[in-house]
C-alpha atoms as a PDB file:
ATOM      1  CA  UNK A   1      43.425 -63.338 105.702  1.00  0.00           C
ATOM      2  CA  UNK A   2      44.813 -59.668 105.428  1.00  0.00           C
ATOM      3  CA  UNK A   3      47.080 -60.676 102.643  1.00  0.00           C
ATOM      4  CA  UNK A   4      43.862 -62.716 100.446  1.00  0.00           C
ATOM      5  CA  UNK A   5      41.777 -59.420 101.030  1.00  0.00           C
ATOM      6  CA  UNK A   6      44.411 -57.227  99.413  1.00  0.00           C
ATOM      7  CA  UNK A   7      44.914 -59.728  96.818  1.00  0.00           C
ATOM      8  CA  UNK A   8      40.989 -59.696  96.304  1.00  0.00           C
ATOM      9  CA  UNK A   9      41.204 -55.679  96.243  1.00  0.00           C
ATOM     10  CA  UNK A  10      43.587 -55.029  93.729  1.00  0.00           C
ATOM     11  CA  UNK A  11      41.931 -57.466  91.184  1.00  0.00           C
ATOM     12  CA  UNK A  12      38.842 -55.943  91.589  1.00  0.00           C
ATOM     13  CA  UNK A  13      40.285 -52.494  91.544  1.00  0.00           C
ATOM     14  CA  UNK A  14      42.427 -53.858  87.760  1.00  0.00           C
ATOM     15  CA  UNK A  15      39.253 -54.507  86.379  1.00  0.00           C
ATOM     16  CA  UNK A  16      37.090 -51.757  87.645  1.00  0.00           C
ATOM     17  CA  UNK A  17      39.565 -49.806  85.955  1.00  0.00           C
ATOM     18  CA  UNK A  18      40.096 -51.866  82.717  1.00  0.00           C
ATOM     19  CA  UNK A  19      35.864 -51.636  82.531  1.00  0.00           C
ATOM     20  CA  UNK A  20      35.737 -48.150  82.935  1.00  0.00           C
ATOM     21  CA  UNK A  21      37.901 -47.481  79.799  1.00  0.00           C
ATOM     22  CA  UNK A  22      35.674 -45.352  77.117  1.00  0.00           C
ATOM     23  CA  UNK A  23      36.984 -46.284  73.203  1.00  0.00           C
ATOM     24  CA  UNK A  24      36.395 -43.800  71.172  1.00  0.00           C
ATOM     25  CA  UNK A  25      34.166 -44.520  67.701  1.00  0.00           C
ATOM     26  CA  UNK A  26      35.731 -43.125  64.505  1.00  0.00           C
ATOM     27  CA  UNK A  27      33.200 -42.806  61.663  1.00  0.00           C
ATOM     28  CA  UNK A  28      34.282 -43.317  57.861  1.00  0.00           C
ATOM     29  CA  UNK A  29      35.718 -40.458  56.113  1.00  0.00           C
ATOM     30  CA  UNK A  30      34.724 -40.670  52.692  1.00  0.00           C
ATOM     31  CA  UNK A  31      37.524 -39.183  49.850  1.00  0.00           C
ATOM     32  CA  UNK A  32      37.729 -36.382  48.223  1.00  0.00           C
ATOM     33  CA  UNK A  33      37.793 -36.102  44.096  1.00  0.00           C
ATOM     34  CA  UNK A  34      41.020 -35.972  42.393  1.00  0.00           C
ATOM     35  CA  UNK A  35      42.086 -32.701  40.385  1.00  0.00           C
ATOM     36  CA  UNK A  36      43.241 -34.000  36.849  1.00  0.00           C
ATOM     37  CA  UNK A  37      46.780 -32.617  35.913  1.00  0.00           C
ATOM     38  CA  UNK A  38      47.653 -34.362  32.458  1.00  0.00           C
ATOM     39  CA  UNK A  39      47.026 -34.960  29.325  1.00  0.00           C
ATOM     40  CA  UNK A  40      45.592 -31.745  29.827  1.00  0.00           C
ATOM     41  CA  UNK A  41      41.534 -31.292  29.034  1.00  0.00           C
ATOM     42  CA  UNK A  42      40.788 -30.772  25.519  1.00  0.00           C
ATOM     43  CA  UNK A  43      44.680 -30.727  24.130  1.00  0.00           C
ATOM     44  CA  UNK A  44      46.307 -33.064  22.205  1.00  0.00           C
ATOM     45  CA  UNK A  45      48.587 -35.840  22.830  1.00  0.00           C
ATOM     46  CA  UNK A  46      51.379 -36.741  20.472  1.00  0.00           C
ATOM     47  CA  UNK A  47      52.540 -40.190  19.549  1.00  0.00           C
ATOM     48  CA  UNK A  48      53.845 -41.793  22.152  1.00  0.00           C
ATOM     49  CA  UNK A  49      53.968 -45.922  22.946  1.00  0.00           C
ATOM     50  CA  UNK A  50      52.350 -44.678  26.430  1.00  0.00           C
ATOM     51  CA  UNK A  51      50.274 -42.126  27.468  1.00  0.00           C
ATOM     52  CA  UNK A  52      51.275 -40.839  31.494  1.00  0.00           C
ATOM     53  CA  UNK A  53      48.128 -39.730  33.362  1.00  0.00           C
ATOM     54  CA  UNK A  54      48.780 -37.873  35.869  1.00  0.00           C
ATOM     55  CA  UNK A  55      46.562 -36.011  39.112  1.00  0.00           C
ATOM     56  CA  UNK A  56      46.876 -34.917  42.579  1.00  0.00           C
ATOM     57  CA  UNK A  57      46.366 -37.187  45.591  1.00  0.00           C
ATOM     58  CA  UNK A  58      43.310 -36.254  47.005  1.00  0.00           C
ATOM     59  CA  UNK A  59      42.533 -36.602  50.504  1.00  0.00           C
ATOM     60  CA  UNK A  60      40.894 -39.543  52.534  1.00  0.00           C
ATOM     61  CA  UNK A  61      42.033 -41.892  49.862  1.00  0.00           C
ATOM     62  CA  UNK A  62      43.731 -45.365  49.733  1.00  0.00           C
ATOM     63  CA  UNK A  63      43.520 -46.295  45.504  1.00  0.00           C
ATOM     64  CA  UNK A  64      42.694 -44.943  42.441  1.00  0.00           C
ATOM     65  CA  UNK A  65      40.557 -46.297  39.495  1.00  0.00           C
ATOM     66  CA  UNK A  66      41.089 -44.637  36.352  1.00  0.00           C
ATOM     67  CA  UNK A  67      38.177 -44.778  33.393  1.00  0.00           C
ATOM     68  CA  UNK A  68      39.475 -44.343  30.030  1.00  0.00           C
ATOM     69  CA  UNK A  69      37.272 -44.121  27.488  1.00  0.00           C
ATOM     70  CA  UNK A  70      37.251 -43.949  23.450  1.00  0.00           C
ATOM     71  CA  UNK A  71      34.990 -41.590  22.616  1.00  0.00           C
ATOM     72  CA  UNK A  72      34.653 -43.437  18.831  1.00  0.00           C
ATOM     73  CA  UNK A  73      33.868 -46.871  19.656  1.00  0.00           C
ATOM     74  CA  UNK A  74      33.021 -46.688  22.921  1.00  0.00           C
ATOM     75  CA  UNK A  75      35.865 -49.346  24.771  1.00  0.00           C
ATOM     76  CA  UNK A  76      36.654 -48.556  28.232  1.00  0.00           C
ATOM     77  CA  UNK A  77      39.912 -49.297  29.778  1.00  0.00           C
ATOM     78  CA  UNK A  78      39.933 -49.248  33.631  1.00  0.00           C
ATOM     79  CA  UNK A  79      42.900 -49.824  35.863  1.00  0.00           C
ATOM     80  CA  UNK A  80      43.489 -49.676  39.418  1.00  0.00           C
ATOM     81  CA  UNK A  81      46.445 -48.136  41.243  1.00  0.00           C
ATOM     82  CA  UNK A  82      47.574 -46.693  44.831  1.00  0.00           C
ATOM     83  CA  UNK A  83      49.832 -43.629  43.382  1.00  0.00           C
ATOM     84  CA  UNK A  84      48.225 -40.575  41.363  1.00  0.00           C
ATOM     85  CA  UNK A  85      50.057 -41.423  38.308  1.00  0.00           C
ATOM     86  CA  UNK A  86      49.945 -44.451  35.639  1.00  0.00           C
ATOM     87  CA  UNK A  87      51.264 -44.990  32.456  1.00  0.00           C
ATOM     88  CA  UNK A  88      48.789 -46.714  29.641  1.00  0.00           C
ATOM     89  CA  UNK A  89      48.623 -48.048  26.439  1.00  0.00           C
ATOM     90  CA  UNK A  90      46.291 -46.703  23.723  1.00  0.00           C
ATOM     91  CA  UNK A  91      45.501 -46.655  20.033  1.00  0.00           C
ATOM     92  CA  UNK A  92      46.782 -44.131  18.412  1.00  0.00           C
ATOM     93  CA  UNK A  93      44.442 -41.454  15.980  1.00  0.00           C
ATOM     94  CA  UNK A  94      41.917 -41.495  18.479  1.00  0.00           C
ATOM     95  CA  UNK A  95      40.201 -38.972  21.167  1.00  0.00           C
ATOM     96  CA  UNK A  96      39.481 -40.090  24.338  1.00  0.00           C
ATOM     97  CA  UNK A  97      37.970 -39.044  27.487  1.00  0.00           C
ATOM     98  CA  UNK A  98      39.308 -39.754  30.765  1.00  0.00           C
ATOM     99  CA  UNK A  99      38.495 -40.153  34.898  1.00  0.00           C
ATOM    100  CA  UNK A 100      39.718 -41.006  38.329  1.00  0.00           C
ATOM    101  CA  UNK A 101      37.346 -42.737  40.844  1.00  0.00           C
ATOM    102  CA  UNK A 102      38.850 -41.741  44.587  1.00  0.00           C
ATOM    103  CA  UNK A 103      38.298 -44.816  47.120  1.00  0.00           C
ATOM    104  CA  UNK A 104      39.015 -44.996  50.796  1.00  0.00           C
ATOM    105  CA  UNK A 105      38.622 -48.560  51.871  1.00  0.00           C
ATOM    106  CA  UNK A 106      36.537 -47.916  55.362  1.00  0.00           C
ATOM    107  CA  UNK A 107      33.554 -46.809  53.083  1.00  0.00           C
ATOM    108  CA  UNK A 108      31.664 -47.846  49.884  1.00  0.00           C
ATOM    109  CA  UNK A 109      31.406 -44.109  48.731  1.00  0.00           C
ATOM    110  CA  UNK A 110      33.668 -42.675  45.841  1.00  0.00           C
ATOM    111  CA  UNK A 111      34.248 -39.580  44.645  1.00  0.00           C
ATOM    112  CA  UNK A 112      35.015 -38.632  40.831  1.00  0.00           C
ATOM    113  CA  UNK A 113      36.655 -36.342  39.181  1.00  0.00           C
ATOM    114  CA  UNK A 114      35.550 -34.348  36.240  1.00  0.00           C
ATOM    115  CA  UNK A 115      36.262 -35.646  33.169  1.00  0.00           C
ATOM    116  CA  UNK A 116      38.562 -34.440  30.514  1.00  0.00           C
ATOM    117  CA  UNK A 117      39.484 -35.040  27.207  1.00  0.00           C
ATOM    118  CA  UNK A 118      42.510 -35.474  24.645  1.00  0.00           C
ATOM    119  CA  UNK A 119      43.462 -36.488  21.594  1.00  0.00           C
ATOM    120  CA  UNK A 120      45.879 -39.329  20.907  1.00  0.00           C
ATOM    121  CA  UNK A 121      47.834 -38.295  17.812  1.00  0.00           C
ATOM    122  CA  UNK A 122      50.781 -38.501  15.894  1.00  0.00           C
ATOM    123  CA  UNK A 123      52.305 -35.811  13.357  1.00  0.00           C
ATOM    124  CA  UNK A 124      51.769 -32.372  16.023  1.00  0.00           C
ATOM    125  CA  UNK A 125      50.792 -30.045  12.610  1.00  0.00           C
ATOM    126  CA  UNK A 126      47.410 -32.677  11.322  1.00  0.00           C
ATOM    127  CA  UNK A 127      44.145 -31.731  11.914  1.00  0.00           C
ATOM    128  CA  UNK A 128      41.725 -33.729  13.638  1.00  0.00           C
ATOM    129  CA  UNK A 129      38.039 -34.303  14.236  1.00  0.00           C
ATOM    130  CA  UNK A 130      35.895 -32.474  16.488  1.00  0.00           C
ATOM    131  CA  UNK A 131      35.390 -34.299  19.514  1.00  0.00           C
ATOM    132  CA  UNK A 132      32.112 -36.145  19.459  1.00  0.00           C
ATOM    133  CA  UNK A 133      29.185 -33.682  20.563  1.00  0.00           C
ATOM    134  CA  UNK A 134      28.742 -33.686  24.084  1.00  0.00           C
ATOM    135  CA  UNK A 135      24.943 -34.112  24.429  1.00  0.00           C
ATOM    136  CA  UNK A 136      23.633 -31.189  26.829  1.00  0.00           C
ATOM    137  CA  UNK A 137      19.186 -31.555  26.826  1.00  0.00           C
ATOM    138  CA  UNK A 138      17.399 -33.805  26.227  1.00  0.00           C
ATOM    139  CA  UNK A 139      19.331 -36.547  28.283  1.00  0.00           C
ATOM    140  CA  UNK A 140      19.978 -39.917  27.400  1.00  0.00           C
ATOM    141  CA  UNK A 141      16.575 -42.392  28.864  1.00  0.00           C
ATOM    142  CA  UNK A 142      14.681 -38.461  30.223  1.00  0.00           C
ATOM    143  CA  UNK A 143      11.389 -37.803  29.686  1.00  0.00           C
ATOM    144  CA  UNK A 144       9.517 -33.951  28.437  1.00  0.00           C
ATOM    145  CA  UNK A 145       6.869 -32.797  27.537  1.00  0.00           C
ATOM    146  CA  UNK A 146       5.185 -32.795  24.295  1.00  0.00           C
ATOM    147  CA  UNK A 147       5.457 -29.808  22.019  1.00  0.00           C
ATOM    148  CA  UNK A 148       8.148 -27.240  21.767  1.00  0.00           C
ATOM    149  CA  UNK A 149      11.360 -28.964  22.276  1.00  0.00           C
ATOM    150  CA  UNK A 150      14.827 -27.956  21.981  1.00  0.00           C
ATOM    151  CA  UNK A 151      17.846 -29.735  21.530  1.00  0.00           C
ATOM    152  CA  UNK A 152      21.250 -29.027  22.373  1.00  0.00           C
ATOM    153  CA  UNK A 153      24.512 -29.839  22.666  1.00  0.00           C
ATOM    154  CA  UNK A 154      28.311 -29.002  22.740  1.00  0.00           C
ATOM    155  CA  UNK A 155      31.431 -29.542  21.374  1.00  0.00           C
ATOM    156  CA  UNK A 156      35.578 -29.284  21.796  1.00  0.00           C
ATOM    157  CA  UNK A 157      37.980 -29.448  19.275  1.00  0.00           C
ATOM    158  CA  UNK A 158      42.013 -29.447  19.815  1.00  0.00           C
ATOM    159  CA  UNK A 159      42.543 -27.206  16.664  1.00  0.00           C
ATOM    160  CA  UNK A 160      41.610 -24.015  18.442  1.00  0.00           C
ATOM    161  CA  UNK A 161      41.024 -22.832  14.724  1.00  0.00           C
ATOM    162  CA  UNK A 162      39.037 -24.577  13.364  1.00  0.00           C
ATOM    163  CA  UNK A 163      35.138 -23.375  13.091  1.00  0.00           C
ATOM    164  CA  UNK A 164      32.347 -25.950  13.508  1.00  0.00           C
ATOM    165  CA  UNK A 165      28.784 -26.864  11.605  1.00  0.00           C
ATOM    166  CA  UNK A 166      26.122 -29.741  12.280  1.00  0.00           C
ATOM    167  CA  UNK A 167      24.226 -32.128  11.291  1.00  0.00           C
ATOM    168  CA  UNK A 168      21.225 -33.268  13.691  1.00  0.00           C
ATOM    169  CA  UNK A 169      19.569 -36.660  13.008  1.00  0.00           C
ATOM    170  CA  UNK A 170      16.141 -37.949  15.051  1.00  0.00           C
ATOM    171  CA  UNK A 171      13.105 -40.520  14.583  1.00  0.00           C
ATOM    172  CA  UNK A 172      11.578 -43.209  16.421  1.00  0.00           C
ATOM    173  CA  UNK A 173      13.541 -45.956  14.871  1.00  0.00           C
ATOM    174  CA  UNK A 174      17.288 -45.447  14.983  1.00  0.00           C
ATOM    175  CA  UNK A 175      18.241 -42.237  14.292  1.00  0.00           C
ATOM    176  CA  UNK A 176      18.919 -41.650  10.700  1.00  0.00           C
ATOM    177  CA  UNK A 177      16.378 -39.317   9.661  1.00  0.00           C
ATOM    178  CA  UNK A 178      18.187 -35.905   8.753  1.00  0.00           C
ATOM    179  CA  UNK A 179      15.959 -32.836  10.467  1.00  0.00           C
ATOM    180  CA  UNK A 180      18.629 -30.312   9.848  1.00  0.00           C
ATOM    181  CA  UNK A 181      22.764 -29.613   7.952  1.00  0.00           C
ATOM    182  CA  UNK A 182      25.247 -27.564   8.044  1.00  0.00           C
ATOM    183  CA  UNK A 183      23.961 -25.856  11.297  1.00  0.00           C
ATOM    184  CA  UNK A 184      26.225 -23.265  13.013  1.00  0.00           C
ATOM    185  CA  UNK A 185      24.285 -23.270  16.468  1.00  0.00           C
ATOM    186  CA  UNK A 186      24.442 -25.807  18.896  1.00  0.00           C
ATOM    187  CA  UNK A 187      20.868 -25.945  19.599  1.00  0.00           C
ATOM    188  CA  UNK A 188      18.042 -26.850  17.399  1.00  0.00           C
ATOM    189  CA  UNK A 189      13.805 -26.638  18.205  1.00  0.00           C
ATOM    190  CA  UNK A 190      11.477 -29.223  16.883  1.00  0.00           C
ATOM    191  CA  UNK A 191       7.753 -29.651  17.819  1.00  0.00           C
ATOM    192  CA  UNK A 192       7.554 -33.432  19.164  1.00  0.00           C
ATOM    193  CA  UNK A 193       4.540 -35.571  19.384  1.00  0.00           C
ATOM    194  CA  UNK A 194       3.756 -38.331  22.188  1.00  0.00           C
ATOM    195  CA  UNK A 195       6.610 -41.296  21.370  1.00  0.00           C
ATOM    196  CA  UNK A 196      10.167 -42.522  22.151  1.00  0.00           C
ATOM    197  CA  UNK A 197      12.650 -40.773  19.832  1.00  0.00           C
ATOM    198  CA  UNK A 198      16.189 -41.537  19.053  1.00  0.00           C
ATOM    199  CA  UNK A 199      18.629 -38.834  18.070  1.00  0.00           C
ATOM    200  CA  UNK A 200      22.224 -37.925  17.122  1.00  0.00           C
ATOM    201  CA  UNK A 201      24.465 -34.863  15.858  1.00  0.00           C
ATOM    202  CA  UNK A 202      27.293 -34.867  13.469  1.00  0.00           C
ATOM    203  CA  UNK A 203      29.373 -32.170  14.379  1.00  0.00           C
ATOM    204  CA  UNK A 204      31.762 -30.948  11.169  1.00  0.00           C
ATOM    205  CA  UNK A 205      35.154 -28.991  11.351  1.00  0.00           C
ATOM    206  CA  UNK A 206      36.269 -26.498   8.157  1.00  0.00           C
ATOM    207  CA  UNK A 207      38.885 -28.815   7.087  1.00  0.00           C
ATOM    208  CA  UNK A 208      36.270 -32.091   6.308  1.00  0.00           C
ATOM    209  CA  UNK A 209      36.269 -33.765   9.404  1.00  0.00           C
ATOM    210  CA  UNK A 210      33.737 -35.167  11.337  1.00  0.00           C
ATOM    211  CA  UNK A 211      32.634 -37.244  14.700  1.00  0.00           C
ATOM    212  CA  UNK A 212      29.367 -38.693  15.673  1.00  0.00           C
ATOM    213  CA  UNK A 213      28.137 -38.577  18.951  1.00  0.00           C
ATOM    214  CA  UNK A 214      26.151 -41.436  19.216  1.00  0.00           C
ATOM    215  CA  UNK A 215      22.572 -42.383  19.741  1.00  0.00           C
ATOM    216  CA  UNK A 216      20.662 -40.884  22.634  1.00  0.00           C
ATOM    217  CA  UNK A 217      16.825 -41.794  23.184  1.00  0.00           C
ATOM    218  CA  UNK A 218      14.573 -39.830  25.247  1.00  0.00           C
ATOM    219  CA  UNK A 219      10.635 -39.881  25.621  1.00  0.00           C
ATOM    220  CA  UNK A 220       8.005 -37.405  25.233  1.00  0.00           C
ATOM    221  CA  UNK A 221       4.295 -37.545  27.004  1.00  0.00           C
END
């Protein structure tokens, strides 16, 4: 009888203590942003079959997604990878912006980088285009007031030389109605009626080139 008791004590006392174990609850730790390293922001890139991307591992994070876009046409090239570095190929003559998208996979946030930009090239002593104008106010699909309104906008170029004018294009339909050339500033008034407007700037360099930076629409009530 004495030997079933102990038997009967020290398989209560097992799970008493297996019960009375606390686990402790570890909440997702969302990553931190990459720092870019190279191509470096706003340089450019000579020919090369490849272009190497490189940034720092930030912290909290499992994989990488790098956004390349071409800052001409649009495409977007994306590509997944666990290191900080990867080697791509793109067309050459072309700027291009880039990103890196830091994942951790315990959580559904990211974190992003900034985004830079470089110019794919070949011959290191040609000049190239402006990069396309980097719209500032009003933003793409926003909505202001009716009135005084004022445009603006910025804009990079990897020949550190070269001195800038533009051209800034706006109307309801698609853009192509010419409200000012050969503008040195980067920002530009205009009284706006009621309406949906679509607008655009040409930005010019000294030595005849040019970009476009697209079409941006934005309504005013």
């Amino acid at each position: 009888m004495k030997k079933i008791l102990i038997i009967s004590f020290c398989v209560f006392s097992m799970l008493t203590i297996s019960c009375s174990k606390t686990y402790e609850f570890r909440a997702p730790v969302d990553p931190a942003a990459a720092n870019l390293s190279k191509p470096a922001n706003n340089t450019q890139c000579l020919e090369v079959d490849k272009v190497k991307f490189e940034w720092n591992k930030s912290d909290n994070t499992d994989t990488y997604t790098i956004t390349i876009i071409d800052l001409i046409s649009s495409a977007t090239v994306t590509q997944n990878t666990s290191t900080n570095t990867v080697e791509i190929t793109l067309t050459k003559g072309k700027p291009y912006s880039w990103q890196i998208t830091s994942k951790n996979k315990s959580t559904s946030k990211t974190a992003k980088s900034e985004v830079w930009k470089f110019y794919l090239s070949g011959a290191a002593d040609s000049n190239h285009a402006p990069f396309p104008a980097e719209i500032i106010a009003p933003k793409n699909d926003t909505t202001v007031s009716a009135g005084s309104i004022e445009l603006s906008w910025k804009v990079s170029d990897v020949d550190v030389g070269d001195t800038h004018k533009f051209d800034v294009k706006l109307d309801k339909t698609n853009a192509t109605t010419v409200i000012c050339t050969d503008q040195a500033d980067t920002k530009k008034t205009i009284t706006l009626t009621a309406g949906v407007y679509y607008w655009r700037v040409i930005a010019k360099d000294n030595n005849g080139n040019h970009s476009e930076s697209g079409v941006y629409k934005f309504t005013v009530q």
